[in-house]
C-alpha atoms as a PDB file:
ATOM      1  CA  UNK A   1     -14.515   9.692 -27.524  1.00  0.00           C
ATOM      2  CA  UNK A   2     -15.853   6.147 -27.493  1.00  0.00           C
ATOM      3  CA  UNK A   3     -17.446   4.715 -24.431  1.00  0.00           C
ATOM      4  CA  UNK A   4     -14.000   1.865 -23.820  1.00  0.00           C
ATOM      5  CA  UNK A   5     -11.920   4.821 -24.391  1.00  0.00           C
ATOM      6  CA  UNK A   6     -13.235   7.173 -22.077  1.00  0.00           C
ATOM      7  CA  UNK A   7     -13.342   3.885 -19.662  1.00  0.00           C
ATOM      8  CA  UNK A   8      -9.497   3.286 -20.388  1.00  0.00           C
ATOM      9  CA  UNK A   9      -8.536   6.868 -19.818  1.00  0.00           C
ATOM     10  CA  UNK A  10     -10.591   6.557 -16.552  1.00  0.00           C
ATOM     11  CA  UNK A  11      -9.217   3.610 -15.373  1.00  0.00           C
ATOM     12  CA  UNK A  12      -5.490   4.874 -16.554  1.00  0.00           C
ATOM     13  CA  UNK A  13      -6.342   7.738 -14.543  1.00  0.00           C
ATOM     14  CA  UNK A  14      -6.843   5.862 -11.603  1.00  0.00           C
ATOM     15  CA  UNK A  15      -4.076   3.564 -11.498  1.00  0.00           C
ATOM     16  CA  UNK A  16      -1.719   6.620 -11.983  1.00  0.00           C
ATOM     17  CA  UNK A  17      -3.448   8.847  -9.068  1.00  0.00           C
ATOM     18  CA  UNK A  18      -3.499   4.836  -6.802  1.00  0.00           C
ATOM     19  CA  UNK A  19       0.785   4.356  -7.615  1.00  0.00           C
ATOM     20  CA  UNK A  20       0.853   7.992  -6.732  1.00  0.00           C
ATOM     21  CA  UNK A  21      -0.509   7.285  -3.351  1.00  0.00           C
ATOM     22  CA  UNK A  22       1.222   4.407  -2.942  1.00  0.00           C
ATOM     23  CA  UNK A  23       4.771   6.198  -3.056  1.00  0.00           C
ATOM     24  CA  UNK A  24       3.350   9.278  -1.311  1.00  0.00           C
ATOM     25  CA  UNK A  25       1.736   7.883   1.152  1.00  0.00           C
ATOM     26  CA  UNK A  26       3.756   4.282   2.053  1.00  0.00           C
ATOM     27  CA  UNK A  27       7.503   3.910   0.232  1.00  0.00           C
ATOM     28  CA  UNK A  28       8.224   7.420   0.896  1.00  0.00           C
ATOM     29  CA  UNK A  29       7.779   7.401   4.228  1.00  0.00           C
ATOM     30  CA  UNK A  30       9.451   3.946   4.712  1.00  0.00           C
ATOM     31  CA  UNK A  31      12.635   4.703   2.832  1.00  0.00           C
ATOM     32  CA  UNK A  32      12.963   7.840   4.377  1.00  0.00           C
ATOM     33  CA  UNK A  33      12.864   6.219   8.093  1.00  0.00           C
ATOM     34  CA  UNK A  34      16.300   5.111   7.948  1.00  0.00           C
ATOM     35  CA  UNK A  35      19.496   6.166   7.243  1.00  0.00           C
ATOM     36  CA  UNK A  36      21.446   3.784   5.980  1.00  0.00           C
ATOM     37  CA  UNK A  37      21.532   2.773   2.548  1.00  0.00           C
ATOM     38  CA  UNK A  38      20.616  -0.827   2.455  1.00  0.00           C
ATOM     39  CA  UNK A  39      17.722  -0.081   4.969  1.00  0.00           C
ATOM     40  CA  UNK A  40      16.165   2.532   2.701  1.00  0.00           C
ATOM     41  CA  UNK A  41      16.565  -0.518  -0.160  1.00  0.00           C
ATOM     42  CA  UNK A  42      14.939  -2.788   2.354  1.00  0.00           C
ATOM     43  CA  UNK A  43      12.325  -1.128   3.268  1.00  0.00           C
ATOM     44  CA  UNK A  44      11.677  -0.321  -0.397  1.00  0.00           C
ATOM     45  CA  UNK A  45      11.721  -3.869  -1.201  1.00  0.00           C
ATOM     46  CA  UNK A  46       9.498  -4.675   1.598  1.00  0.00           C
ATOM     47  CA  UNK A  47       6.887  -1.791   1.066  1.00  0.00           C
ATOM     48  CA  UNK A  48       6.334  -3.326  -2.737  1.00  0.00           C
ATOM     49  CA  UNK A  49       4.607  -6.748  -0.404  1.00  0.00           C
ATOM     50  CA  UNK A  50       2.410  -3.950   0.234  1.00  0.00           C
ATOM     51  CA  UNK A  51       1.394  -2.991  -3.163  1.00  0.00           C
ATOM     52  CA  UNK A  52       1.194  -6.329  -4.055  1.00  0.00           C
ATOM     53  CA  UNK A  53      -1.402  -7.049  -0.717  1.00  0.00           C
ATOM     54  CA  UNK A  54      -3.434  -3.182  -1.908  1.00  0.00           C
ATOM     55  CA  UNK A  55      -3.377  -5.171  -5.581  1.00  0.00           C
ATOM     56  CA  UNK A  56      -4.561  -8.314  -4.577  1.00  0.00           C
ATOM     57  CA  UNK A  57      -7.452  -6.650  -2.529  1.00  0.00           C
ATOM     58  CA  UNK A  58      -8.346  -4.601  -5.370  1.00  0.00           C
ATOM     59  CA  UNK A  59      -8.290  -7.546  -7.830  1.00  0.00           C
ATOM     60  CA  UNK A  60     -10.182  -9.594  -5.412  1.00  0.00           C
ATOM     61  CA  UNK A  61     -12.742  -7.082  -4.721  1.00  0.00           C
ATOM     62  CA  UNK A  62     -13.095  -6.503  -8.857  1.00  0.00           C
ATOM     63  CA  UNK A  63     -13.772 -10.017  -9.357  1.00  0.00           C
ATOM     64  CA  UNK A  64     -16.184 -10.398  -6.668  1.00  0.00           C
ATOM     65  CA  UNK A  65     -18.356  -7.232  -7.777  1.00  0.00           C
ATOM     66  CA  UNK A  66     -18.100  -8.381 -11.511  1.00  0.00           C
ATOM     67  CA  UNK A  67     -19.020 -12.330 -10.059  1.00  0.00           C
ATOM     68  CA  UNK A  68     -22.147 -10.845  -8.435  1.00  0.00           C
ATOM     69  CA  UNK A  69     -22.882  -7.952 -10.833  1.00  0.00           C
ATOM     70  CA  UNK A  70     -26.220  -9.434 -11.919  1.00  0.00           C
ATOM     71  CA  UNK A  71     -27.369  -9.354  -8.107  1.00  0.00           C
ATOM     72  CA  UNK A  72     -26.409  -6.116  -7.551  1.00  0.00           C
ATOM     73  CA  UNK A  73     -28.159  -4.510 -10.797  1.00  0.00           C
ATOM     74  CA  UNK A  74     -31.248  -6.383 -10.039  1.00  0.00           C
END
């Protein structure tokens, strides 16, 4: 296995094991708070501004560590 691929199957890895969390850990919980059915879809809809905010971090915090990775290998 190539150096991208093992990278890719790494990183596909990850991603897989993060969404898990996600549902696990946040849009489980939430949809299973209420009982009606439009709350449980509201509170779905409503946890996925948190995946987007975990995303965003992540993305940001990516960027910044590949912005300033000849600082940090120095």
């Amino acid at each position: 296995m190539s150096n991208t691929g093992a990278t890719i199957l790494i990183a596909g890895t990850c991603g897989v094991l993060a969404l898990a969390a996600f549902v696990w850990f946040i849009a489980w919980p939430a949809c299973n708070a209420y009982s009606n059915v439009w709350e449980r879809i509201a509170a779905g809809f409503l946890s996925l501004y948190v995946l987007a905010a975990l995303v965003l971090v992540g993305a940001a915090g990516g960027a910044a560590f590949a912005y300033y990775w000849d600082r940090i290998a120095a």
